[in-house]
C-alpha atoms as a PDB file:
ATOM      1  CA  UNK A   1      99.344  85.215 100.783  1.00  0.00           C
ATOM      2  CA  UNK A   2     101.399  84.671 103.930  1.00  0.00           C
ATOM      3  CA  UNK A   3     100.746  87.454 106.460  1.00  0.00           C
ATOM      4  CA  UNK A   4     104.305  88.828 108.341  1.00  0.00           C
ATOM      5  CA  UNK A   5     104.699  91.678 110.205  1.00  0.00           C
ATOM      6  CA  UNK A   6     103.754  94.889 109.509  1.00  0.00           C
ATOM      7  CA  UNK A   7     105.952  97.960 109.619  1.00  0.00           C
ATOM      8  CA  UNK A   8     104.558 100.245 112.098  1.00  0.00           C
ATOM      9  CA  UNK A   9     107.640 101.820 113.218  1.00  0.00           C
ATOM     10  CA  UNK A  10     111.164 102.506 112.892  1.00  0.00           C
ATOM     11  CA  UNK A  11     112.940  99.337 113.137  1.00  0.00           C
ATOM     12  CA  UNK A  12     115.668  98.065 115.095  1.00  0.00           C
ATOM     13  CA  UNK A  13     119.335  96.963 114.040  1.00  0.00           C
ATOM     14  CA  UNK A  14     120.246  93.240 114.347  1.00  0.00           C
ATOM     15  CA  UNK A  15     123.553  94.442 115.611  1.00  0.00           C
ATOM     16  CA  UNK A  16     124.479  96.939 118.039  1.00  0.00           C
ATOM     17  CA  UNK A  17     125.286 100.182 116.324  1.00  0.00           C
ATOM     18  CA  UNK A  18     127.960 102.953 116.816  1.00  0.00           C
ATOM     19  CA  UNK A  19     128.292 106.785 115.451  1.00  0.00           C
ATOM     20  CA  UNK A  20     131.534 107.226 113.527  1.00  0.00           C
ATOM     21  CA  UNK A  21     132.165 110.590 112.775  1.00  0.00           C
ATOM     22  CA  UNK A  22     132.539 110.504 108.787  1.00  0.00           C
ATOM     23  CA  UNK A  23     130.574 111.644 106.293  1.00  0.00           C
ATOM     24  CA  UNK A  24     127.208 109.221 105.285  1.00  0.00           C
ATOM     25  CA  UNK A  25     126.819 107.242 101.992  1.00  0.00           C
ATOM     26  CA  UNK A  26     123.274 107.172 102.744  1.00  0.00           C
ATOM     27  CA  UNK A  27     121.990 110.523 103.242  1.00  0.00           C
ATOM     28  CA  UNK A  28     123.507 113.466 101.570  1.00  0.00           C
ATOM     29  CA  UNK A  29     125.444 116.012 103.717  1.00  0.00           C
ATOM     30  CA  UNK A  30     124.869 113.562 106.962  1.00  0.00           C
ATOM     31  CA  UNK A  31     128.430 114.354 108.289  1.00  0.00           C
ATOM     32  CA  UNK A  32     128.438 111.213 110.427  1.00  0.00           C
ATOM     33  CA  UNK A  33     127.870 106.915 109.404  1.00  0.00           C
ATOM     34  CA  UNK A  34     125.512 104.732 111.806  1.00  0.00           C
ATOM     35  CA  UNK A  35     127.386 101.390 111.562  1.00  0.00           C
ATOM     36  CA  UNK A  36     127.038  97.788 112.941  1.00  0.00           C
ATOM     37  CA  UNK A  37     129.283  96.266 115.339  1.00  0.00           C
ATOM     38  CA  UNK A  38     129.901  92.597 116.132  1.00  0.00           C
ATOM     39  CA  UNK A  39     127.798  92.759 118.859  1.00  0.00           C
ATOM     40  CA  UNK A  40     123.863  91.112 118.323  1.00  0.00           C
ATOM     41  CA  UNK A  41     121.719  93.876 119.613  1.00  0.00           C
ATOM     42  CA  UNK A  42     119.574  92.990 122.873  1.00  0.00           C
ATOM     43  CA  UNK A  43     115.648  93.445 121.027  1.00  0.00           C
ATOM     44  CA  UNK A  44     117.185  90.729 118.201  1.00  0.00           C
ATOM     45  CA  UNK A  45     118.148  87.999 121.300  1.00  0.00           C
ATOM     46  CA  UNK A  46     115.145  89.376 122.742  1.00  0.00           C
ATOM     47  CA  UNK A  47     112.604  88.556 120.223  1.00  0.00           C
ATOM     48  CA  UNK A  48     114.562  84.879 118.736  1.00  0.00           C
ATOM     49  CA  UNK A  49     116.388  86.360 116.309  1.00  0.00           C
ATOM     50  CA  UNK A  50     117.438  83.148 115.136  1.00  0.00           C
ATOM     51  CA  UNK A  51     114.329  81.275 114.535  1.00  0.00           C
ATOM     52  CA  UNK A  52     112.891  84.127 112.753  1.00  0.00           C
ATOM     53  CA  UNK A  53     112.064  84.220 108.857  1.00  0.00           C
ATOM     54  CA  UNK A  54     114.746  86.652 107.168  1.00  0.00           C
ATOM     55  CA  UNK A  55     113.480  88.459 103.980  1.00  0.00           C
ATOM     56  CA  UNK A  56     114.699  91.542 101.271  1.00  0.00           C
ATOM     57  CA  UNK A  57     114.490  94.970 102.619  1.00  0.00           C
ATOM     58  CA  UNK A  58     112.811  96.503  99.457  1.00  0.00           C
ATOM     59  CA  UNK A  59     113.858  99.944  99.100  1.00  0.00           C
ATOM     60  CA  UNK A  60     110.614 102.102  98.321  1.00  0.00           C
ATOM     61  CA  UNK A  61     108.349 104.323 100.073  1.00  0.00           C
ATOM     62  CA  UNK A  62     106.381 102.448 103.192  1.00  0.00           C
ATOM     63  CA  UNK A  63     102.060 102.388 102.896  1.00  0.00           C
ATOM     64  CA  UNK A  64      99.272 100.092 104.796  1.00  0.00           C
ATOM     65  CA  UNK A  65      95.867  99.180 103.774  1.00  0.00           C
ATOM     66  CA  UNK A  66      92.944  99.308 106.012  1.00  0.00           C
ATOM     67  CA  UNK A  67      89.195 100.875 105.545  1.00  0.00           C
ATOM     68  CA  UNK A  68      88.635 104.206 104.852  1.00  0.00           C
ATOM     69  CA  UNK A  69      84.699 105.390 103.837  1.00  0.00           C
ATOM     70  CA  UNK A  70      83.685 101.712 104.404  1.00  0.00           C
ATOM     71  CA  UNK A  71      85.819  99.986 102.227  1.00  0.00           C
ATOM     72  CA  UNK A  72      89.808  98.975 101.724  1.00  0.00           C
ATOM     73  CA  UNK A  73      91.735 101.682 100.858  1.00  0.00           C
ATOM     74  CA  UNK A  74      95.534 102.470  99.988  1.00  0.00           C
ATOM     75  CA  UNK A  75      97.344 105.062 102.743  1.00  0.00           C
ATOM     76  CA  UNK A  76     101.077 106.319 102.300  1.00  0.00           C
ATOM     77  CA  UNK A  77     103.253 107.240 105.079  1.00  0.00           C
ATOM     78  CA  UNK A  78     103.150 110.398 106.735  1.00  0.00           C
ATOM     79  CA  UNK A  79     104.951 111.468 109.892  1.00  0.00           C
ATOM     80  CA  UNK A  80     103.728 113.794 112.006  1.00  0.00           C
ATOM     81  CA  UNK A  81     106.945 116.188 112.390  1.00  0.00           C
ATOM     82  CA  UNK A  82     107.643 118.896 115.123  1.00  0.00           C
ATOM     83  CA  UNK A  83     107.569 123.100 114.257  1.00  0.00           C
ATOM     84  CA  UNK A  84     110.113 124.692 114.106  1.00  0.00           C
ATOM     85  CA  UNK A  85     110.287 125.923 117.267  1.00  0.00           C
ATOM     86  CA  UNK A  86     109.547 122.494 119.031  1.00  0.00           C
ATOM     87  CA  UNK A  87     112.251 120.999 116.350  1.00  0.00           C
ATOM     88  CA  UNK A  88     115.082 123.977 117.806  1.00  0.00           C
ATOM     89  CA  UNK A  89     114.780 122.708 121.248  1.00  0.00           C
ATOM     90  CA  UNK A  90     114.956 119.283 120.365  1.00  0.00           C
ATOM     91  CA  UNK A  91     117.830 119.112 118.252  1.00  0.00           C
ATOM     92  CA  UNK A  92     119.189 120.912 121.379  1.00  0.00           C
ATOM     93  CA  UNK A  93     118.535 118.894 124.191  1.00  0.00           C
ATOM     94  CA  UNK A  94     119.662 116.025 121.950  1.00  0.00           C
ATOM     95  CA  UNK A  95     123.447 117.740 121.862  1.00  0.00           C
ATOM     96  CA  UNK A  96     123.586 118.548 125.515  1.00  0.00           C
ATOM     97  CA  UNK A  97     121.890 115.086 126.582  1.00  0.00           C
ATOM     98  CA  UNK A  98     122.436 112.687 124.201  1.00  0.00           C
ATOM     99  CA  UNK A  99     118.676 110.890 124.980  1.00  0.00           C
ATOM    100  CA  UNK A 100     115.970 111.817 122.934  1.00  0.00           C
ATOM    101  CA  UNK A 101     113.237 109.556 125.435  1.00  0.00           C
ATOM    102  CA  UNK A 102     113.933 112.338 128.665  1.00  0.00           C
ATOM    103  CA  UNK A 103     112.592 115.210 126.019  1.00  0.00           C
ATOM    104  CA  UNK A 104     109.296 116.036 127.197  1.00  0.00           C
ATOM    105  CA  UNK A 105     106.816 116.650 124.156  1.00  0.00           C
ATOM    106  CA  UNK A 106     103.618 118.880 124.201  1.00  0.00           C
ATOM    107  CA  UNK A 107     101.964 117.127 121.321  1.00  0.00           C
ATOM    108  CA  UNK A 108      99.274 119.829 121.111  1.00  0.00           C
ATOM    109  CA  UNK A 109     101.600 122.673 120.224  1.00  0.00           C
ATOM    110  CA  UNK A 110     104.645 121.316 119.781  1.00  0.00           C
ATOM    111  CA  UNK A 111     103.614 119.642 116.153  1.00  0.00           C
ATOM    112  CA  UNK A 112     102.521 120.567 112.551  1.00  0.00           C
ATOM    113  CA  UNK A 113      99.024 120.296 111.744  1.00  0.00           C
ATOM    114  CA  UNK A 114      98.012 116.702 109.394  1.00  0.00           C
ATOM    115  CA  UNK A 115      94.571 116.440 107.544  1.00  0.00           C
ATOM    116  CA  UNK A 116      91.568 115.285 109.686  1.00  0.00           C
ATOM    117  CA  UNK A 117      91.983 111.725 107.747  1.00  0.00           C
ATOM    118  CA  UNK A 118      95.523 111.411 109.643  1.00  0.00           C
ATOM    119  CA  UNK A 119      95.761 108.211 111.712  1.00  0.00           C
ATOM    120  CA  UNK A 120      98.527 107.599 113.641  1.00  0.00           C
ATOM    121  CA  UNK A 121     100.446 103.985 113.330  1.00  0.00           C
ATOM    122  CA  UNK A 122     100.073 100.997 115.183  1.00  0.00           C
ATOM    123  CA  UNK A 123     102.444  99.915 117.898  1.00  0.00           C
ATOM    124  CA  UNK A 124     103.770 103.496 118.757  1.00  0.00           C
ATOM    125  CA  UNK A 125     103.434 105.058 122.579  1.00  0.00           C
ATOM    126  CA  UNK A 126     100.594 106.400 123.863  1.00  0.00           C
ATOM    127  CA  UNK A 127     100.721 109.016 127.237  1.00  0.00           C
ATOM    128  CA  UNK A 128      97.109 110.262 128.112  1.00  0.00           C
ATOM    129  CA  UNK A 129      95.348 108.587 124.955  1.00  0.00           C
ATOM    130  CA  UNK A 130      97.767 111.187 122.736  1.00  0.00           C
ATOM    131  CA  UNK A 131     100.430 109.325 120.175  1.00  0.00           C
ATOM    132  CA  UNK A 132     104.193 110.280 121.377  1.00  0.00           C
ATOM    133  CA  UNK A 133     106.924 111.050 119.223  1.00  0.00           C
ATOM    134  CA  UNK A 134     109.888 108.235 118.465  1.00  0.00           C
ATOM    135  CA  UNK A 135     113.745 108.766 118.811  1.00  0.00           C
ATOM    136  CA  UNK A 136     113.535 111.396 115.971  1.00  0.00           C
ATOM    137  CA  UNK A 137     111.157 113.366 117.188  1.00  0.00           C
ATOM    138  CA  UNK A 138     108.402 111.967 114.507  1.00  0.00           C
ATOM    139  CA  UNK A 139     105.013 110.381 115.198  1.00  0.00           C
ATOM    140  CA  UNK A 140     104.278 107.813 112.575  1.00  0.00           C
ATOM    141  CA  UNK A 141     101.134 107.886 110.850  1.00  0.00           C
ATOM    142  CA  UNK A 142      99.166 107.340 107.883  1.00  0.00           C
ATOM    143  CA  UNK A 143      96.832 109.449 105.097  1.00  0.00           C
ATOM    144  CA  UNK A 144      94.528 107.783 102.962  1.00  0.00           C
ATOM    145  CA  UNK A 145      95.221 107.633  98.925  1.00  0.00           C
ATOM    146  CA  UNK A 146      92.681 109.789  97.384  1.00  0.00           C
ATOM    147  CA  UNK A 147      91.707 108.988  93.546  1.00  0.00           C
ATOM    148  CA  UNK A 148      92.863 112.400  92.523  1.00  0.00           C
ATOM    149  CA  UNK A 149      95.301 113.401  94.903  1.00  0.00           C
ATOM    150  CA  UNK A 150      98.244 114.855  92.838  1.00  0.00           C
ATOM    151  CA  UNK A 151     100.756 114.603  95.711  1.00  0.00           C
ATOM    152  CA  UNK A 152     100.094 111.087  95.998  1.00  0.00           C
ATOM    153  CA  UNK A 153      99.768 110.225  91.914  1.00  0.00           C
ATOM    154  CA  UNK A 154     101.777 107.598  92.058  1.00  0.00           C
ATOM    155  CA  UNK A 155     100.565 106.054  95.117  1.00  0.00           C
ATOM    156  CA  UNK A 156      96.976 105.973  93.610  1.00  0.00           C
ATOM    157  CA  UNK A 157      98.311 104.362  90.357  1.00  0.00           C
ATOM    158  CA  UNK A 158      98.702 101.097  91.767  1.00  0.00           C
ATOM    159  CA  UNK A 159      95.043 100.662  93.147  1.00  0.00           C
ATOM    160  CA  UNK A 160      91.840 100.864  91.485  1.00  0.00           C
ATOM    161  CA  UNK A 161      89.235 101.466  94.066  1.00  0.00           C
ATOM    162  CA  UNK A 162      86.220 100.473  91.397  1.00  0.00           C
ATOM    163  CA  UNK A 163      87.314  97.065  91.191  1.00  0.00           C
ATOM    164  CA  UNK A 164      88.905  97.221  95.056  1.00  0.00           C
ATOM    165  CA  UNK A 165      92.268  95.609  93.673  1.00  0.00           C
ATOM    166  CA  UNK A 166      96.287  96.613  93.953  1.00  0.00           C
ATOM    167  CA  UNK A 167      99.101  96.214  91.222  1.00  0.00           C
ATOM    168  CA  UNK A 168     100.927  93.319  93.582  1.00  0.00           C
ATOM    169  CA  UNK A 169     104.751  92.445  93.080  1.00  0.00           C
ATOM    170  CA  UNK A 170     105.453  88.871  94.750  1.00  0.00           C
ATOM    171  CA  UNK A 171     107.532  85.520  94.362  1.00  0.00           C
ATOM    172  CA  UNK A 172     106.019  83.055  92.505  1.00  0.00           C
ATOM    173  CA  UNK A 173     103.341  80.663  94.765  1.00  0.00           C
ATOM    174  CA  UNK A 174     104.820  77.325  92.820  1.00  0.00           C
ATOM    175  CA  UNK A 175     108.209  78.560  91.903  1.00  0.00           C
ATOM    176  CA  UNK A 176     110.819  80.790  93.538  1.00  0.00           C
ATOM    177  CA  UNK A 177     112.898  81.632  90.960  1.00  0.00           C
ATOM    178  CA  UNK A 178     110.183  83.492  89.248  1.00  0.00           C
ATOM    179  CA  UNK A 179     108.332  86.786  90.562  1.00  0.00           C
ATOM    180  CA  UNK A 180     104.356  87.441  89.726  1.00  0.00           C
ATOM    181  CA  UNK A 181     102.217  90.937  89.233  1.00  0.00           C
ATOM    182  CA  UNK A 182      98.950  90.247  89.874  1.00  0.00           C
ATOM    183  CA  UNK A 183      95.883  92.132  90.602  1.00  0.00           C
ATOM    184  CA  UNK A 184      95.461  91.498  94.293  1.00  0.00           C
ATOM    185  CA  UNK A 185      92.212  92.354  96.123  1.00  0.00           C
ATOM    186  CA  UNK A 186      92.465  94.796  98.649  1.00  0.00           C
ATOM    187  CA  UNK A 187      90.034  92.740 100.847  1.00  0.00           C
ATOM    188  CA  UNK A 188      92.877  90.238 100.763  1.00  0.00           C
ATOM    189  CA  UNK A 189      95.813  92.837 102.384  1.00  0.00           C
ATOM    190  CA  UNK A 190      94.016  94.617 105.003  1.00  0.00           C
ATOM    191  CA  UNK A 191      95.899  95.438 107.852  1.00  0.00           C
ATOM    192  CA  UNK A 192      98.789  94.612 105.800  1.00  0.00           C
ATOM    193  CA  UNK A 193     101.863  97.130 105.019  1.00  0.00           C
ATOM    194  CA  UNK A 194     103.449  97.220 101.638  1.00  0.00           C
ATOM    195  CA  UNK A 195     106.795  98.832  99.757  1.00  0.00           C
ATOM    196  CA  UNK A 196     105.445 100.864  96.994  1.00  0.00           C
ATOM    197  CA  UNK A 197     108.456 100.905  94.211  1.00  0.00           C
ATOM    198  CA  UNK A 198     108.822 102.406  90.844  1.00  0.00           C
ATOM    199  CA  UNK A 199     109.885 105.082  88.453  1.00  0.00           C
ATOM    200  CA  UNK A 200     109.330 107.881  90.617  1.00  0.00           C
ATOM    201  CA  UNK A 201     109.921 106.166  94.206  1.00  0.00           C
ATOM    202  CA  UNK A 202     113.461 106.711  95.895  1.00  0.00           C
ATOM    203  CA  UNK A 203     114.988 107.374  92.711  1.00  0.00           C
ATOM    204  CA  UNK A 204     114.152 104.344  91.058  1.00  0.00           C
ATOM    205  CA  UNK A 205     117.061 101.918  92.597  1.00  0.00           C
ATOM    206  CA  UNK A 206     115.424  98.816  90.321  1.00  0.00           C
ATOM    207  CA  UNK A 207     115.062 100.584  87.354  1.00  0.00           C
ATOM    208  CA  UNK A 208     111.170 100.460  86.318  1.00  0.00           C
ATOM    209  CA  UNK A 209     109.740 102.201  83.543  1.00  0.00           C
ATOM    210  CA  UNK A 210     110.235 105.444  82.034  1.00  0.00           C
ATOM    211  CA  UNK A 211     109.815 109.170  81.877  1.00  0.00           C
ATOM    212  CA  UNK A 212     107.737 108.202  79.333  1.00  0.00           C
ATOM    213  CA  UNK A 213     106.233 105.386  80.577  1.00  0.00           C
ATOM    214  CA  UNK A 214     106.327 105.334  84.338  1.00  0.00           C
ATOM    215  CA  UNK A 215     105.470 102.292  85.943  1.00  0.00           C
ATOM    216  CA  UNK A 216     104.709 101.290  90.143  1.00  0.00           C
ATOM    217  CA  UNK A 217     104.014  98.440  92.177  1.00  0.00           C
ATOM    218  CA  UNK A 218     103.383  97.169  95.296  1.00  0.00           C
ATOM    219  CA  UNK A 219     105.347  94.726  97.321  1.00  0.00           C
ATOM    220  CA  UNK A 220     104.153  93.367 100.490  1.00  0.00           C
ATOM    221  CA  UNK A 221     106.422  93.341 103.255  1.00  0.00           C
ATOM    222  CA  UNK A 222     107.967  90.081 103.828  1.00  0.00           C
ATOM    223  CA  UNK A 223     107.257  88.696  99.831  1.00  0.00           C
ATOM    224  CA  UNK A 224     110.625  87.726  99.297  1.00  0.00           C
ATOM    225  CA  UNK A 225     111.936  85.637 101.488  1.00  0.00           C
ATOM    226  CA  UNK A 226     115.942  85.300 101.429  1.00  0.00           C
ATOM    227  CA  UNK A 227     116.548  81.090 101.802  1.00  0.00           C
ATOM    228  CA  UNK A 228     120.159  80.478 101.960  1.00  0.00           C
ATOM    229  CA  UNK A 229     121.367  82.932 104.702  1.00  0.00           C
ATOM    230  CA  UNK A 230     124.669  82.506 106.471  1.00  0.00           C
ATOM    231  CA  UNK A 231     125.134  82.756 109.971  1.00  0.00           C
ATOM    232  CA  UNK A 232     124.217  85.968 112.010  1.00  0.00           C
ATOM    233  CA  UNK A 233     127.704  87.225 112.331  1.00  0.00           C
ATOM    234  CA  UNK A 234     128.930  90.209 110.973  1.00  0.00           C
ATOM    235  CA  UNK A 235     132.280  89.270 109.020  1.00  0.00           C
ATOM    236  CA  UNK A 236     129.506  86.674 107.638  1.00  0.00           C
ATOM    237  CA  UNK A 237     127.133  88.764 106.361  1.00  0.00           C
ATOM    238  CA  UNK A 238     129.359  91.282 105.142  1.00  0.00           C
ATOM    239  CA  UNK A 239     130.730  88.560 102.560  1.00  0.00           C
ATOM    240  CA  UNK A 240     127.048  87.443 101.735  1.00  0.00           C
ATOM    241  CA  UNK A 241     126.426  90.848 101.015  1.00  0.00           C
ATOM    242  CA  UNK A 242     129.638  91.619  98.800  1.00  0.00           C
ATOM    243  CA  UNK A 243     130.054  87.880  97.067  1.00  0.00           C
ATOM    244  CA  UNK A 244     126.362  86.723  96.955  1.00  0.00           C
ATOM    245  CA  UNK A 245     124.156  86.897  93.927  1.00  0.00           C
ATOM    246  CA  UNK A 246     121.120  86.229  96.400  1.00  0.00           C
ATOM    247  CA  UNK A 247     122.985  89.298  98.719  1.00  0.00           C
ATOM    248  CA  UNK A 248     122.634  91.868  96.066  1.00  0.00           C
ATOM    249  CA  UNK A 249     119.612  93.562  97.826  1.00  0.00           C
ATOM    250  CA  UNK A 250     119.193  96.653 100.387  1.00  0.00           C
ATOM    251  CA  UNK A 251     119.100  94.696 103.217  1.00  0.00           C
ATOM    252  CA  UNK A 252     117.549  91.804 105.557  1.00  0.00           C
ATOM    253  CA  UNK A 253     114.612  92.220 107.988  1.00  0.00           C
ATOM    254  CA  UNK A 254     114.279  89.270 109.891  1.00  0.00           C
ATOM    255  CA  UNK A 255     110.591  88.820 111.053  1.00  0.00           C
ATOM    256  CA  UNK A 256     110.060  87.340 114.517  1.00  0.00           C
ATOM    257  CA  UNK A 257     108.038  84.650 116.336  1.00  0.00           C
ATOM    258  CA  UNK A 258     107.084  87.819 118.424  1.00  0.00           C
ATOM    259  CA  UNK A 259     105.776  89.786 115.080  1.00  0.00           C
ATOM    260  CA  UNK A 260     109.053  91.858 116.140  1.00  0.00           C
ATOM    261  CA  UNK A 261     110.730  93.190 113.120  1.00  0.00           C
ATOM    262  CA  UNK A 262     114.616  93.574 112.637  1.00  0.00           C
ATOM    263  CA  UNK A 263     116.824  94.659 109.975  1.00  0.00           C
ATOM    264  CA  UNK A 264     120.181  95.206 108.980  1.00  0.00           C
ATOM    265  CA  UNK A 265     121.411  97.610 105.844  1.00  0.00           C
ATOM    266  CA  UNK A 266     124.297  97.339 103.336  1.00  0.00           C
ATOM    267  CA  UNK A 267     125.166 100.900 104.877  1.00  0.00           C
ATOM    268  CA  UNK A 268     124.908  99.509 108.396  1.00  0.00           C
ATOM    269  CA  UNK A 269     127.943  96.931 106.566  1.00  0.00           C
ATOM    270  CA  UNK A 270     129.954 100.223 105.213  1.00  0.00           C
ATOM    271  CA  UNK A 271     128.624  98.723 101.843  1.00  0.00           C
ATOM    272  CA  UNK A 272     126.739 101.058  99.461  1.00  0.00           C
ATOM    273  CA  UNK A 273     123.783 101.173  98.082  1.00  0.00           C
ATOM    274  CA  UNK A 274     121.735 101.797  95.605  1.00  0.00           C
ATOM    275  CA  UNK A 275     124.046  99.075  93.032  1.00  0.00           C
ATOM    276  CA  UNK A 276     123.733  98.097  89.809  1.00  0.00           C
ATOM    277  CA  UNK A 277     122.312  94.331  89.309  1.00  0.00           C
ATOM    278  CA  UNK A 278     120.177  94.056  92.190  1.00  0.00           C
ATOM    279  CA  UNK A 279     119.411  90.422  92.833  1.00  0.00           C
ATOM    280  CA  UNK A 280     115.277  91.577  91.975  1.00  0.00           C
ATOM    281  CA  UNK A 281     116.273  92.288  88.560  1.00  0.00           C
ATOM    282  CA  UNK A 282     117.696  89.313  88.016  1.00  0.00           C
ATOM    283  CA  UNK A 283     114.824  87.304  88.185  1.00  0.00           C
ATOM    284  CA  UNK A 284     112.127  86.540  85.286  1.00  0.00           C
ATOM    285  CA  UNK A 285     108.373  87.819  85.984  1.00  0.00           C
ATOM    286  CA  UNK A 286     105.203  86.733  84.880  1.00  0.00           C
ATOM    287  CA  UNK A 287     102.060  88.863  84.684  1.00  0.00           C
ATOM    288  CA  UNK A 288      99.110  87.341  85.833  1.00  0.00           C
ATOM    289  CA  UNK A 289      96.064  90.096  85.340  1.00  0.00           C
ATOM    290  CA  UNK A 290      92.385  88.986  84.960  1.00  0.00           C
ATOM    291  CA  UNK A 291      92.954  85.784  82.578  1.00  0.00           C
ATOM    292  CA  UNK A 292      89.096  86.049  81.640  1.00  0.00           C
ATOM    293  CA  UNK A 293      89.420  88.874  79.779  1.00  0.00           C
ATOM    294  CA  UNK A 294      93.338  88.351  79.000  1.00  0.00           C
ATOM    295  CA  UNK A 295      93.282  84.996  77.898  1.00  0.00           C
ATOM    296  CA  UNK A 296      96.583  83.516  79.176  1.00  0.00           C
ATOM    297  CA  UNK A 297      99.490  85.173  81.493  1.00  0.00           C
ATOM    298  CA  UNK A 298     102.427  87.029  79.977  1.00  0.00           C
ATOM    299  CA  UNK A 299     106.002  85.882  80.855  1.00  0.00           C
ATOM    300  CA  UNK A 300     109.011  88.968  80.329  1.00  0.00           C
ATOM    301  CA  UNK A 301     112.276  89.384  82.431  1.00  0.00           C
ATOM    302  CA  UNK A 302     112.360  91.799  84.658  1.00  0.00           C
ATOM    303  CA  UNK A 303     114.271  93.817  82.718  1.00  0.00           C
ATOM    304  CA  UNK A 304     112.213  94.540  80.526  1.00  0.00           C
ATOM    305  CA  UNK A 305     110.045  96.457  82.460  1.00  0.00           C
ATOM    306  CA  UNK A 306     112.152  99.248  82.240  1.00  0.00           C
ATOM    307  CA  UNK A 307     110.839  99.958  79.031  1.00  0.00           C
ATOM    308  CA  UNK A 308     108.441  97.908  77.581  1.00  0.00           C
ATOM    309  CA  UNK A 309     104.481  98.474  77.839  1.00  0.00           C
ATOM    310  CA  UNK A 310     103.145  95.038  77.990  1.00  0.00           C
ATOM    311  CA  UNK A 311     102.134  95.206  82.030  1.00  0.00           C
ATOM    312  CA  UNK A 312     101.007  98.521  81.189  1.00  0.00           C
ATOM    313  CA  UNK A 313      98.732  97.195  78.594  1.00  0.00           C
ATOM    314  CA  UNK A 314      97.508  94.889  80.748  1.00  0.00           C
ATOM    315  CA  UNK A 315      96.591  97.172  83.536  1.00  0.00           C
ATOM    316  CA  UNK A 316      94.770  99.012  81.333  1.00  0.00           C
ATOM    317  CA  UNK A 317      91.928  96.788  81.524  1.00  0.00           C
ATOM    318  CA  UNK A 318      91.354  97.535  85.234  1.00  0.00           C
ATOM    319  CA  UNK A 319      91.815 101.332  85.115  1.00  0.00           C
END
């Protein structure tokens, strides 16, 4: 499995963005839309943006794998977020200044308290040995997946910490028309973040499972890899977007020589999103889960994993 960069952080635009004053299609009751303009953004020239690899922004909830208690373990995302006192002053000095990186931040006080486990993510500023907040005021961090964790259920469905393996959602290794679930080891992903999709992730924008029947996976970051891009202009990629069957996704992150990442969103295009007939579903999937005890892989569409138990059948075996 091809290692890309991992998502540490909040990730830059490929384009310079502007504020228009109108309300969001993203985020409900946002009275204002981040868009792109023509303009390439400085970090994307800065880091080659056009010898980099471009790949599907999955649309999920971010987690990393690392060791925890001596062994690989699952951790979802968990930002560190100001009180609301610290949060008050903030949102203040953001409407009189307009630059979030002049704020000056007592981490000690000025932030909720995280479980001891808490680590905070790779990449992000450090003053005095202390993580610093980002332009939202959030430090980025991580919590490890706990078997029984009920706030993380779903999180903890995809892994089974017996057998050290992860539920893994990727293209095909021979064909790239076809996508593969697998039982991956963890050994084999450390240091490696994922997009954890599903029934009860982000409401579910590629339809998996049921009420009944819910059903999660993994995706590492950078699995899909998006081969016939047009150029990196924006009247361009608004029309691969809108007319493309490949363009039917959430959006691009390009990863860099650099291990730089960089992305671009339907929304940043004034295009919407979640849609109907995402380019994922589209695609035929075969399950490929322990063949000595399974005997040969299974082969369904995508589709059908909406409803049908088959993959959960098969997971069974490992849980």
């Amino acid at each position: 499995m091809r290692r890309l960069g991992s998502v540490q952080r909040k990730m830059p635009c490929v384009f310079v963005t502007e504020v228009k004053e109108e309300p969001s299609t993203k985020r409900e009751h946002q009275p204002f839309k981040v868009l792109a303009t023509e303009t390439l953004s400085h970090k994307a020239l800065d880091a080659d943006i056009y010898s980099a690899l471009p790949t599907e922004k999955v649309d999920g909830t971010c987690c990393y794998i690392t060791t925890y208690k001596g062994q690989p373990y699952l951790w979802a995302r968990l930002d560190r977020k100001p009180n609301k006192l610290a949060e008050k002053k903030f949102k203040n000095y953001l409407q009189s200044k307009q630059n979030s990186k002049e704020f000056f931040w007592n981490v000690e006080e000025d932030f909720k308290p995280v479980p001891e486990c808490w680590i905070p993510a790779k990449e992000i500023e450090q003053l005095n040995g202390n993580p610093m907040p980002d332009e939202n005021g959030h430090i980025p961090g991580w919590v490890p997946v706990e078997k029984h964790n009920k706030q993380y259920c779903w999180h903890s469905s995809v892994v089974n910490y017996e057998f050290e393996v992860a539920l893994i959602l990727q293209q095909h290794p021979d064909d790239p028309g076809l996508l593969e679930i697998s039982a991956v080891p963890l050994s084999d992903l450390l240091e490696q973040t994922l997009e954890l999709i599903g029934t009860n992730i982000n409401g579910n924008p590629y339809g998996l499972g049921s009420k009944k029947y819910p059903l999660h996976l993994l995706i590492p970051h950078g699995a899909f890899q998006i081969r016939n891009l047009p150029t990196l202009k924006h009247n361009d990629l608004l029309s691969w977007f809108e007319g493309c069957r490949e363009g039917k996704i959430e959006g691009i992150v390009w990863h860099c020589n650099d291990g730089c990442l960089i992305k671009v969103h339907r929304h940043h295009l004034g295009l919407c999103w979640p849609i109907p007939d995402t380019y994922m579903n589209s695609k035929p999937v075969i399950i490929n889960m322990n063949p000595n005890k399974l005997g040969q892989h299974t082969r369904i569409t995508y589709q059908q994993m909406g409803s049908d138990l088959p993959l959960l059948f098969l997971w069974s075996f490992l849980t």
